[in-house]
Protein backbone atom coordinates (compact mmCIF):
# COMPACT_ATOMS: atom_id res chain seq x y z
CA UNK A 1 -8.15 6.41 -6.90
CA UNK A 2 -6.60 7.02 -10.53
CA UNK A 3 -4.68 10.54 -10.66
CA UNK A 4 -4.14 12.30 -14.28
CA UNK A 5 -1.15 13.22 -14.27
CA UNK A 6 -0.18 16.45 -15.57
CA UNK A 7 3.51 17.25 -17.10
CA UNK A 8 4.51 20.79 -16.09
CA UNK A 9 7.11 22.09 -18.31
CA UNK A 10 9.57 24.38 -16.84
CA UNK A 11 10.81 27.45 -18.64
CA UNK A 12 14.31 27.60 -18.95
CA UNK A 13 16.49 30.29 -16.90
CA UNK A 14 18.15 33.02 -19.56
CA UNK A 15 21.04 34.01 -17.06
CA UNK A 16 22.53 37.61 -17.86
CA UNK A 17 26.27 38.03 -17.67
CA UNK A 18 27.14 40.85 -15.40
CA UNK A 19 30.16 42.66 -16.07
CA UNK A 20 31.11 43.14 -12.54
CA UNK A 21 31.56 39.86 -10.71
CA UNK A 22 29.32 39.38 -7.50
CA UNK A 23 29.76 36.84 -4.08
CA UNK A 24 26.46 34.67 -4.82
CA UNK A 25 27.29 33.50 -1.60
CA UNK A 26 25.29 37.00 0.00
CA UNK A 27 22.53 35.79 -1.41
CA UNK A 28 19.50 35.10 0.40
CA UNK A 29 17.68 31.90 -1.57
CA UNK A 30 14.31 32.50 -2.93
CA UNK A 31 11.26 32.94 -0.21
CA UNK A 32 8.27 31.44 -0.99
CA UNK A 33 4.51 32.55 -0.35
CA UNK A 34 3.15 31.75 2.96
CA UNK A 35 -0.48 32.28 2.04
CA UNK A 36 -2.59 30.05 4.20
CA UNK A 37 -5.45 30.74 2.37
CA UNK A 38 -6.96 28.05 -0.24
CA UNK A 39 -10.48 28.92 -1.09
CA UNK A 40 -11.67 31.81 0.44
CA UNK A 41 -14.93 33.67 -1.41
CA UNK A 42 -12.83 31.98 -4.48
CA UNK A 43 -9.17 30.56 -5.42
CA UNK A 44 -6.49 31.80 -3.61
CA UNK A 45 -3.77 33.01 -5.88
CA UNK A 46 -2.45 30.60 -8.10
CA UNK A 47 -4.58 27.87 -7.28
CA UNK A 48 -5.44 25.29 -10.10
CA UNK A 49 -7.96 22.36 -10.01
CA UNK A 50 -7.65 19.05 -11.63
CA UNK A 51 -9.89 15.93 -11.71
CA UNK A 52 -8.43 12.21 -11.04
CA UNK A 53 -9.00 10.25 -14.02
CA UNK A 54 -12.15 8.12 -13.98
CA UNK A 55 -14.34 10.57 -11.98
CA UNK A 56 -16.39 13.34 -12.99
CA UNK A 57 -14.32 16.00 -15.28
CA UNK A 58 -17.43 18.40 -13.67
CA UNK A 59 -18.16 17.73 -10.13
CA UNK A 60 -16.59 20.52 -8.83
CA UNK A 61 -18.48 24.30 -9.44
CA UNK A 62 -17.97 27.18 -7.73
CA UNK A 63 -21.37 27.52 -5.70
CA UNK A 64 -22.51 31.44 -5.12
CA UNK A 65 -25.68 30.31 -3.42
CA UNK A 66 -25.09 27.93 -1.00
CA UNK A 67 -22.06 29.39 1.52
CA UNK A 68 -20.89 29.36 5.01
CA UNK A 69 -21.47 32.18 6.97
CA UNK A 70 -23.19 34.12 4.31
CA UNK A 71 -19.91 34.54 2.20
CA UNK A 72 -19.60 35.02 -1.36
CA UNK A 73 -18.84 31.93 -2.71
CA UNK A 74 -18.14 27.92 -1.60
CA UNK A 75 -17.16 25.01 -3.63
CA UNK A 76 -20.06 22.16 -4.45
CA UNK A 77 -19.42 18.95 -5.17
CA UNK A 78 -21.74 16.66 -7.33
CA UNK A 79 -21.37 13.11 -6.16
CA UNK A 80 -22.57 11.07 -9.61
CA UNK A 81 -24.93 7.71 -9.57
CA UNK A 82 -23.70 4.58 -9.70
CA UNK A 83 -23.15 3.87 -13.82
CA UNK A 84 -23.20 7.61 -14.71
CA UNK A 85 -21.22 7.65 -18.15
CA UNK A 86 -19.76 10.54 -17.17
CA UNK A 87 -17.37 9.16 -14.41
CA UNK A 88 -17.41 6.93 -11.35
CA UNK A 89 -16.97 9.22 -9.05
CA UNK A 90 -15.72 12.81 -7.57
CA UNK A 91 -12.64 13.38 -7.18
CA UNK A 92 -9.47 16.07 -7.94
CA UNK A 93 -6.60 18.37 -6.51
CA UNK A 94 -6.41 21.50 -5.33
CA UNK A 95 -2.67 22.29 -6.53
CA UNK A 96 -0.35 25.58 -6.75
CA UNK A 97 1.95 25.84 -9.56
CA UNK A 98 4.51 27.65 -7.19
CA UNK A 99 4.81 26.02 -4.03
CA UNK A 100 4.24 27.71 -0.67
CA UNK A 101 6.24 27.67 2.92
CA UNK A 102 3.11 26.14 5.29
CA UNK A 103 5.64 25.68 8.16
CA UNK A 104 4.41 28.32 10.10
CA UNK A 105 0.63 27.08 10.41
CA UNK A 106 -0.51 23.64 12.26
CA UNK A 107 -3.48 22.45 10.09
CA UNK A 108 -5.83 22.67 7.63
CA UNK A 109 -9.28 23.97 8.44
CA UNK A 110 -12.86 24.12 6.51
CA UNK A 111 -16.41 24.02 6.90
CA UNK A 112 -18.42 21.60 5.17
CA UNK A 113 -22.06 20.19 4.57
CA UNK A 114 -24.18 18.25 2.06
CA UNK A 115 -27.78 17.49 1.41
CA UNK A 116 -27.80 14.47 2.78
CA UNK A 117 -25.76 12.58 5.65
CA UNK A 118 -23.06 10.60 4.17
CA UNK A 119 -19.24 9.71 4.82
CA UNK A 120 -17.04 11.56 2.47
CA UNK A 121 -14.32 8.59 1.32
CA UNK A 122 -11.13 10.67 1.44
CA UNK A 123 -10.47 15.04 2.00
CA UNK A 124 -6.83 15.77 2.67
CA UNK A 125 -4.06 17.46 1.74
CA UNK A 126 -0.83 17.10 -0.03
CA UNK A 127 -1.34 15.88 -2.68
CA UNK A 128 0.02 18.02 -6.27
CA UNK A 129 -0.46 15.91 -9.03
CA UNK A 130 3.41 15.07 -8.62
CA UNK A 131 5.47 12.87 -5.95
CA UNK A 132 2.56 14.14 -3.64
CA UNK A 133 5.17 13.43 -0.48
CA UNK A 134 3.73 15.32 2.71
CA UNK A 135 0.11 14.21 1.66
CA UNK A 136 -1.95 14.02 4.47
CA UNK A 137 -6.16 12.83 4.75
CA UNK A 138 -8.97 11.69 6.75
CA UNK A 139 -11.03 9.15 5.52
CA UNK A 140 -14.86 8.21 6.08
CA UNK A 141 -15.52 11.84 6.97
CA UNK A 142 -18.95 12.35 8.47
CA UNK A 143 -20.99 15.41 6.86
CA UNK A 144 -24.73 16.16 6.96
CA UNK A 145 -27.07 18.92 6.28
CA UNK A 146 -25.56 21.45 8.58
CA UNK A 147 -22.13 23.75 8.41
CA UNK A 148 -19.46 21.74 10.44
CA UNK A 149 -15.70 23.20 10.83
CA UNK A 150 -13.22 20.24 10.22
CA UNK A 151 -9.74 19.98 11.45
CA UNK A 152 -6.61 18.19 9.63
CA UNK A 153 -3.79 18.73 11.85
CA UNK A 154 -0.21 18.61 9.76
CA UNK A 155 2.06 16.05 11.52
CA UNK A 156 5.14 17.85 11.09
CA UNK A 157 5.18 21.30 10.04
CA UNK A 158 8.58 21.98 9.09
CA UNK A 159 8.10 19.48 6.33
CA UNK A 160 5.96 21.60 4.25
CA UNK A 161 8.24 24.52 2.72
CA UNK A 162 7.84 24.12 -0.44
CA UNK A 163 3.86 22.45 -0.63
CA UNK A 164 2.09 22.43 -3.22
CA UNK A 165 -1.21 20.32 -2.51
CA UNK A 166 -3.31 22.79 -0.64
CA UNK A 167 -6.28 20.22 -0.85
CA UNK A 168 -7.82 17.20 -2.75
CA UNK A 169 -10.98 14.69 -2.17
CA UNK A 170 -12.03 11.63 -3.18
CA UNK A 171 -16.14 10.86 -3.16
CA UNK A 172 -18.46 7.86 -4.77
CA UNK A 173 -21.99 7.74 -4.87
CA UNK A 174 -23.51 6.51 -1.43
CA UNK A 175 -26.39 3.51 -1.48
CA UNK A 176 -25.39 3.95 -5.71
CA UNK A 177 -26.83 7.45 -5.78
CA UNK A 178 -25.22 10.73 -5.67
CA UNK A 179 -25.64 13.77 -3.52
CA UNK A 180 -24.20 17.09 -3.70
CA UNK A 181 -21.72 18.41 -1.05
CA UNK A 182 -20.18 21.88 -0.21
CA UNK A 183 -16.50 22.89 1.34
CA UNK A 184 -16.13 26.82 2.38
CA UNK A 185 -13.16 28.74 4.21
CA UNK A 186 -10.51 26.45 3.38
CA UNK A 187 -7.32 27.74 4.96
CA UNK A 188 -4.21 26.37 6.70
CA UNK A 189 -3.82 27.47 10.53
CA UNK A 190 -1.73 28.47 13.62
CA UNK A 191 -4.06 27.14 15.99
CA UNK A 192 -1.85 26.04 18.87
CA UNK A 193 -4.20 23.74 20.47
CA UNK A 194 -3.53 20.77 18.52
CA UNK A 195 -1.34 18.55 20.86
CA UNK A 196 -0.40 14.98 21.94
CA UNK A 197 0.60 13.76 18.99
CA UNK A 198 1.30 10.07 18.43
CA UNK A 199 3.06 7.93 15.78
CA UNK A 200 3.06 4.52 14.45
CA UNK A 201 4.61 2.14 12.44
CA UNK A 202 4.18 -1.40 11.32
CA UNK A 203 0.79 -0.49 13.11
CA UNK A 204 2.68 -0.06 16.25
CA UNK A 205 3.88 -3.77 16.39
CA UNK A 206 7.39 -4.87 17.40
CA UNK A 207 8.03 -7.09 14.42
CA UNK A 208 11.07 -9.44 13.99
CA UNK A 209 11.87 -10.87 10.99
CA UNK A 210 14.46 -13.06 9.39
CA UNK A 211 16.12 -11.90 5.91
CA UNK A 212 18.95 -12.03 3.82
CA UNK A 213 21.49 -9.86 2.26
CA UNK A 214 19.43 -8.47 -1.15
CA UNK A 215 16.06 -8.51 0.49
CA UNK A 216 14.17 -5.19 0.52
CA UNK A 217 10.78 -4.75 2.63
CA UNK A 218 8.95 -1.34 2.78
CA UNK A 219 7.32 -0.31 5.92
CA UNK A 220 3.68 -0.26 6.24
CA UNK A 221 1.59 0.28 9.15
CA UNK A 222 2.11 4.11 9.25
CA UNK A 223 -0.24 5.98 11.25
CA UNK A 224 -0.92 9.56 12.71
CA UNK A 225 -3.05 10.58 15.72
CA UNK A 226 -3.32 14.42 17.05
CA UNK A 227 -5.65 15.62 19.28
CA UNK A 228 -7.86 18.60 18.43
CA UNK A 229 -9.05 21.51 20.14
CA UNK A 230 -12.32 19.44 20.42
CA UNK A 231 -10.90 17.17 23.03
CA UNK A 232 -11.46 14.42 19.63
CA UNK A 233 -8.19 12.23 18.99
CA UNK A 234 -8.20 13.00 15.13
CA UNK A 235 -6.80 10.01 13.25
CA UNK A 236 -5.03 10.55 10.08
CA UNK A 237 -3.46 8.78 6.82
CA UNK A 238 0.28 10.00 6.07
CA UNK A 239 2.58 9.60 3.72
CA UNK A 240 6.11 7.53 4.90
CA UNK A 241 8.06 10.92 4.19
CA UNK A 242 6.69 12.68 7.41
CA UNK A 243 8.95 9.95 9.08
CA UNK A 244 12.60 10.41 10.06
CA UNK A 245 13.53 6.61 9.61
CA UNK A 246 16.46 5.02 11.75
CA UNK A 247 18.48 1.63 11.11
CA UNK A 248 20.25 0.82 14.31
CA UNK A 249 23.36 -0.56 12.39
CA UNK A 250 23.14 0.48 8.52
CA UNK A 251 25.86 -2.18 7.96
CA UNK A 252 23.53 -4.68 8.43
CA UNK A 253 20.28 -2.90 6.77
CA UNK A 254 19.60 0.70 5.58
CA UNK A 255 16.36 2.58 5.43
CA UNK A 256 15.29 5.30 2.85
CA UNK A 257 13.42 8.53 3.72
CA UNK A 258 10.14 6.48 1.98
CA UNK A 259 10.74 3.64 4.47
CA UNK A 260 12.27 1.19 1.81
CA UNK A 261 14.58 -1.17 3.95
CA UNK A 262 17.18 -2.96 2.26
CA UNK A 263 19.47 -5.77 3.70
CA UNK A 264 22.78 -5.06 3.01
CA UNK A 265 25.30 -7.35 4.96
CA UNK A 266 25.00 -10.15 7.37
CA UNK A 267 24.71 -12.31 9.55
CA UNK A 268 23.73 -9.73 12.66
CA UNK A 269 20.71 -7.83 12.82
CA UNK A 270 19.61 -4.08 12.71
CA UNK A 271 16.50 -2.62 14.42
CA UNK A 272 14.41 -0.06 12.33
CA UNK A 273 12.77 2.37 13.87
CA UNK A 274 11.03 6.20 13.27
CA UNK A 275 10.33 9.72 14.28
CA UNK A 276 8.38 12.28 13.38
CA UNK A 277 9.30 16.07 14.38
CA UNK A 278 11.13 14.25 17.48
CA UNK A 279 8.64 12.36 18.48
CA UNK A 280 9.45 8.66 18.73
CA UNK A 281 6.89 6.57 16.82
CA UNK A 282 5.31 3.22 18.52
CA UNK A 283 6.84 -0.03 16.33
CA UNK A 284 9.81 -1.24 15.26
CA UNK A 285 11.25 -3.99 12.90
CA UNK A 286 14.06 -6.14 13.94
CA UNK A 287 15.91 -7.95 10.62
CA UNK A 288 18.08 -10.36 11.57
CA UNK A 289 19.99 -11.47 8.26
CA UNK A 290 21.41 -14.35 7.44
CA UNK A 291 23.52 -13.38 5.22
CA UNK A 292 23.62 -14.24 1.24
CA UNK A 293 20.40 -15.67 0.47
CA UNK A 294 20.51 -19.78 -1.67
CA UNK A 295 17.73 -19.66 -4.78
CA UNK A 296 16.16 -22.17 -5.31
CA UNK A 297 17.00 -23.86 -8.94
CA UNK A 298 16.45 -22.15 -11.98
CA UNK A 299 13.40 -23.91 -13.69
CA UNK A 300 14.95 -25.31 -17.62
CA UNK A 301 11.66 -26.91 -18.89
CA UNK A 302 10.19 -24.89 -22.13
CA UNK A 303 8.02 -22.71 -20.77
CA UNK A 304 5.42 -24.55 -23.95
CA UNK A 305 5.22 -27.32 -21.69
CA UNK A 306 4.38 -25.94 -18.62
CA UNK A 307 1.64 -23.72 -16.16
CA UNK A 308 2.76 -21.99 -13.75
CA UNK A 309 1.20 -21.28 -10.55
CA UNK A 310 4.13 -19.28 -8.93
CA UNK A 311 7.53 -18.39 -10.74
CA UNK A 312 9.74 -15.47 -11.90
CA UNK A 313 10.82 -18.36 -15.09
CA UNK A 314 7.33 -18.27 -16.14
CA UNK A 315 4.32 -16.16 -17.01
CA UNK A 316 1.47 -17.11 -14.56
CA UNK A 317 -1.81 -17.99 -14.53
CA UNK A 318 -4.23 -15.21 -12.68
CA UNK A 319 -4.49 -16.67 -8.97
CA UNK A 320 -6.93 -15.34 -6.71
CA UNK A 321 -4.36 -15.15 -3.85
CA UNK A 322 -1.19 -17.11 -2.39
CA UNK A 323 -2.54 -17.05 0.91
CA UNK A 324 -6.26 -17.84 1.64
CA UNK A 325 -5.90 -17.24 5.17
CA UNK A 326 -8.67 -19.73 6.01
CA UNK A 327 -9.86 -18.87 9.59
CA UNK A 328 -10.28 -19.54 12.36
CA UNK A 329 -7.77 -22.77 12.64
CA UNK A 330 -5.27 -21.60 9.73
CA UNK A 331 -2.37 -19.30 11.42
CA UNK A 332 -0.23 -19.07 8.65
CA UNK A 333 0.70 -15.19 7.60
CA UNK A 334 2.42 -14.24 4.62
CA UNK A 335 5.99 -12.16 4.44
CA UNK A 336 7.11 -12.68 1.29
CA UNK A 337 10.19 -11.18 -0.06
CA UNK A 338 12.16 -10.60 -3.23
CA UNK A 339 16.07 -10.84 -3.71
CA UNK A 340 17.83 -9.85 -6.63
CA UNK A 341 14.51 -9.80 -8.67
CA UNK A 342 13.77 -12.91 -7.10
CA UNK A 343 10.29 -13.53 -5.77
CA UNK A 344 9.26 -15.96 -3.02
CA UNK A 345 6.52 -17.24 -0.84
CA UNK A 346 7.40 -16.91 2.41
CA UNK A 347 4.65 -18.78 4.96
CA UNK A 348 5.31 -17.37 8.69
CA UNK A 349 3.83 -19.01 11.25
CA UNK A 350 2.89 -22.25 9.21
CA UNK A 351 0.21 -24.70 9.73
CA UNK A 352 -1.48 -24.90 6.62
CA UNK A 353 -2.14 -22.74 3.79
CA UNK A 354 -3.99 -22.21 0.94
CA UNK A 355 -3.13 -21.22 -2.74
CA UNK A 356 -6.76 -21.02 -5.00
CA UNK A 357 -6.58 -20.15 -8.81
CA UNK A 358 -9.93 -20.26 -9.72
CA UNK A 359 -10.83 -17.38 -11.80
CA UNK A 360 -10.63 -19.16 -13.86
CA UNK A 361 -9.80 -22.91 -13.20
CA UNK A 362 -6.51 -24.61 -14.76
CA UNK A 363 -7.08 -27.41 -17.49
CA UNK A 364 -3.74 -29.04 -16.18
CA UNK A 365 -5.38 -32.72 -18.44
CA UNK A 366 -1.77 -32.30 -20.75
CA UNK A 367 0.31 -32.12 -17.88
CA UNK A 368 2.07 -35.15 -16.13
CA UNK A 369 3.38 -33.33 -12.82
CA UNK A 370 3.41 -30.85 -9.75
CA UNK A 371 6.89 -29.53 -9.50
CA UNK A 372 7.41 -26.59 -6.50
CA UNK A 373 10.71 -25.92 -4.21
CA UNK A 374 10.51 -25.60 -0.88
CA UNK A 375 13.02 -24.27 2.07
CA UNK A 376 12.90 -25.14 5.66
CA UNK A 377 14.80 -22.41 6.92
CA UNK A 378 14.40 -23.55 11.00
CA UNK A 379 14.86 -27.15 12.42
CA UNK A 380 12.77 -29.95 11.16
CA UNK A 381 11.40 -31.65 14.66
CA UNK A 382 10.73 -35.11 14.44
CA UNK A 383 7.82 -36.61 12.71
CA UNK A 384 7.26 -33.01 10.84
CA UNK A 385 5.36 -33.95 7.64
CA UNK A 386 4.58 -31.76 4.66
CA UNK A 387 1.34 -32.35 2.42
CA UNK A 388 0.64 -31.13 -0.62
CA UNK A 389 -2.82 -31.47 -1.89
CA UNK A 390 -4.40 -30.75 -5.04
CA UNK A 391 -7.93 -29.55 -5.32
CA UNK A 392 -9.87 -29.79 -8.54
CA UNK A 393 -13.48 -27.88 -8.18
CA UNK A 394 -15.05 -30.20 -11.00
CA UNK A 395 -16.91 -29.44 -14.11
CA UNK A 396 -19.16 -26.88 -12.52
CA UNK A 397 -15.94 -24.87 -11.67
CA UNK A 398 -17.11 -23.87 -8.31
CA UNK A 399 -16.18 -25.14 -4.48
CA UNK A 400 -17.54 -27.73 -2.79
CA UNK A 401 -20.08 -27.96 -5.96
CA UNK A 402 -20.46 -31.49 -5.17
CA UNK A 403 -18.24 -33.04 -8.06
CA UNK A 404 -15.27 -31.61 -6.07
CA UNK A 405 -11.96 -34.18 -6.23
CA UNK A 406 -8.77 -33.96 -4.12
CA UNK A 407 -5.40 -36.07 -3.36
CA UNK A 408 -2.86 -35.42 -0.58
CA UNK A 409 0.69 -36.69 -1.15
CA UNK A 410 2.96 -36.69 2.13
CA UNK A 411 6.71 -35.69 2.42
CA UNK A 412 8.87 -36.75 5.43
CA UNK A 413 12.50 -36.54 6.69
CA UNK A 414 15.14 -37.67 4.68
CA UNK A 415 13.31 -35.74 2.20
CA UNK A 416 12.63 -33.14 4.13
CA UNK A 417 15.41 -31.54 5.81
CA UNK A 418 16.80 -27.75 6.71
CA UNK A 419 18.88 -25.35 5.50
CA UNK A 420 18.34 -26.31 1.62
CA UNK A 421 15.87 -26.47 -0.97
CA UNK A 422 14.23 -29.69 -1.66
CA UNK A 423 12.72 -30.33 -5.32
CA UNK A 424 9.13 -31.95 -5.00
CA UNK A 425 7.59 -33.60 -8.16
CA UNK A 426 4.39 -35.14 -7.83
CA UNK A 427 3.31 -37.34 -10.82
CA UNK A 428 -0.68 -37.12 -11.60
CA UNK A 429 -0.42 -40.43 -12.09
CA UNK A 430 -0.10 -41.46 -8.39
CA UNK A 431 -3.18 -39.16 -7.53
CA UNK A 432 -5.52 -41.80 -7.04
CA UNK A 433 -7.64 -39.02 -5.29
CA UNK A 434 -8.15 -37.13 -7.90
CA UNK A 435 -10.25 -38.22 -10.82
CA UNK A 436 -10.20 -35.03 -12.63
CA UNK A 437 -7.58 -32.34 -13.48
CA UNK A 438 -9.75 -30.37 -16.21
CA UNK A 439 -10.90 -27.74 -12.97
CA UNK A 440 -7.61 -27.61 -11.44
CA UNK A 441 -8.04 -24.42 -8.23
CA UNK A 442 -6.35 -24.98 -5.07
CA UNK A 443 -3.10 -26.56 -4.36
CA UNK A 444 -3.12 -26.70 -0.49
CA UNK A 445 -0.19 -26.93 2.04
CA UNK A 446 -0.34 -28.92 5.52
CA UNK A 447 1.77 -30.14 8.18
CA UNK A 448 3.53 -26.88 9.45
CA UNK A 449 5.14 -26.55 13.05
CA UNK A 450 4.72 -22.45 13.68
CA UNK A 451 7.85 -21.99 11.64
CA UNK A 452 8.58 -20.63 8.50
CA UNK A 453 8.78 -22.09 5.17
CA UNK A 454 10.14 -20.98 1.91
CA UNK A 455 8.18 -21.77 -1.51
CA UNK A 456 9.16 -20.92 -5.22
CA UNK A 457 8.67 -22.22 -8.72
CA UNK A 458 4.94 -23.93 -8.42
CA UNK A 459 3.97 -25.37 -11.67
CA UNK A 460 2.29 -27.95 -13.79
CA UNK A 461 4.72 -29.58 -16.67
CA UNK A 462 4.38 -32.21 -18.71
């Protein structure tokens, strides 16, 4: 979903010198609205509308036929076909230029229905065209051809005192053709039957992770459920801000109030974990640093004589992803990190992995070498192996095409050992396997224990 972005432009304050002084200390700060009202027979006051960029500048018409409960007016939505010239989709903001103090309600309530049964992508609320912080949304919302009140409980009301996304939607066409749908009675509410709220983070996993000082990680996984008066556990999407984040020893690692976790000291470890409006949320993440993190060599070869797969030195090649995750026997997960402006691969869990660049293939026939770094951070048991194999798909450019050609080169201890990074260079030359290097897709990793390994700077060179 693309947003426009409007600029407001404030007017500037003209303040008038009084010739008696005054105690601004008596004053009382500036109240704001608490209209729960959105769209009620019409815009609520001060309510503007805005489309997302890429949908339908149109969809949205105020409707004076078609209305809940026989009122005077709803909005209707007009879903476009697939390939209509005129947008993509339906989609925009319901936004107040001044913002209003929501605190006091518990959710956000309206009726809806369409001409047809379909699942409405996104309808929420929070969202202003801005930093859009308390935004809150269902997706996949069930509608059909009769009225149906809907519920979006707000996780923590005392967040929203200054709000200024009273609603916004998100709709393409369904089975590529469009359909028309209407919202009516759109207000926020005191209900006081939402209740038994829950909380997660990192999708309420205990996660442990090893890290060094520099490394930043933002947590993901966040997740909302309330119940509703319905008896229905309502699942929601929300924004990181609704979360009071907590770093068990901030000498070690400190959170932001978006969730952005930065390693800051080491070795020891700090456990990160959330609330929201006092209640605990389900997850945690334990970062156990290491302390200052060892790069691995700055590449020096011209960048004229080189492709590169994976490296900050370099621009890339499009790859299709870093981490294939090639089920069911491949275990290998990906938690890469970045220090310093310093990107690497970061294989958890390592058996094998796959890189694929295929879109398109990589005419490596100028270049002489492989060259990639790699870090065993853990032990290296005995008779751990690391192969690296090169895939090329052949001159059909597609996998397992039948003129597919591959060779596996095989590392060992001495070379392999922990604690540093080891420089591998493989010469084309000794890659008997493979006949061709015009197709060049896959370079393919093997030989992991369940550890962790470490990879940066993946290129061809010549």
């Amino acid at each position: 979903m693309k947003n426009i972005f409007f600029r407001f432009i404030g007017a500037a304050l003209l303040l008038t010198a009084w010739a008696c002084e005054r105690d601004v200390a008596d004053l009382e700060p500036a109240a704001y609205p608490t209209n729960p009202n959105v769209f009620i027979d019409g815009f609520s006051a001060g309510l503007n509308y805005g489309a997302f960029g890429s949908s339908v500048p149109t969809a949205f018409q105020v409707d004076n036929e078609v209305t809940y409960n026989q009122s005077r007016a709803s909005m209707r939505f007009e879903v476009p076909d697939v390939n209509d010239p005129r947008g993509a989709y339906a989609g925009g903001v319901f936004f107040t230029s001044t913002g209003r103090d929501l605190s006091g309600y518990d959710a956000l309530s309206f009726w809806a229905k369409a001409s047809q049964p379909a699942n409405i992508d996104v309808l929420g609320f929070g969202n202003d065209f801005g930093e859009s912080r308390y935004q809150v949304s269902l997706s996949g919302v069930g509608v059909n051809t009769n009225w149906k009140k809907y519920i979006i409980p707000i996780p923590d009301p005392s967040k929203l005192k200054t709000e200024r996304g009273m609603f916004f939607y998100s709709e393409g066409p369904e089975n590529d053709r469009g359909y028309t749908f209407w919202i009516d009675e759109v207000k926020f509410e005191k209900l006081g039957t939402v209740a038994h709220p829950t909380f997660s983070i990192l999708n309420g996993e205990n996660q442990v992770e090893t890290s060094f000082v520099g490394v930043t990680k933002t947590i993901g996984g966040l997740a909302a459920t309330i119940n509703l008066p319905t008896g229905v556990n309502q699942q929601m999407n929300v924004t990181p801000t609704y979360f009071e984040f907590i770093s068990s020893d901030p000498t070690i690692a400190t959170v932001s109030s978006t969730g952005l976790v930065s390693v800051v000291g080491g070795p020891g470890s700090a456990t990160i974990t959330a609330t929201v409006g006092g209640v605990t949320a389900q997850g945690s993440l334990r970062i156990q640093s290491v302390g200052n993190f060892q790069p691995a060599p700055v590449p020096t070869r011209p960048a004229s004589r080189v492709i590169s797969i994976f490296s900050d030195a370099y621009p890339n090649v499009p790859v299709n992803y870093y981490n294939g995750y090639w089920q069911p026997w491949q275990t290998t997960v990906s938690n890469d990190f970045a220090v310093s402006g310093n990107n690497v691969l970061n294989y958890t869990i390592f058996n094998f992995v796959g890189i694929e660049f295929s879109s398109p293939t990589v005419n490596a026939n100028a270049m002489t070498h492989l060259h990639m770094d790699v870090f065993i951070p853990g032990p290296v048991v005995p008779g751990r192996e690391l192969r690296v194999i090169v895939v090329d798909f052949g001159p059909d450019g597609g996998f397992q095409g039948g003129d597919d050609t591959r060779h596996s080169t095989t590392f060992a201890p001495p070379t392999l050992a922990s604690g540093r990074w080891i420089s591998i260079d493989i010469p084309f030359s000794s890659m008997t396997g493979l006949t061709r290097r015009a197709n060049l897709a896959q370079i393919i990793l093997e030989g992991g224990d369940g550890g962790s390994i470490y990879v940066d700077n993946i290129y061809f060179y010549n």
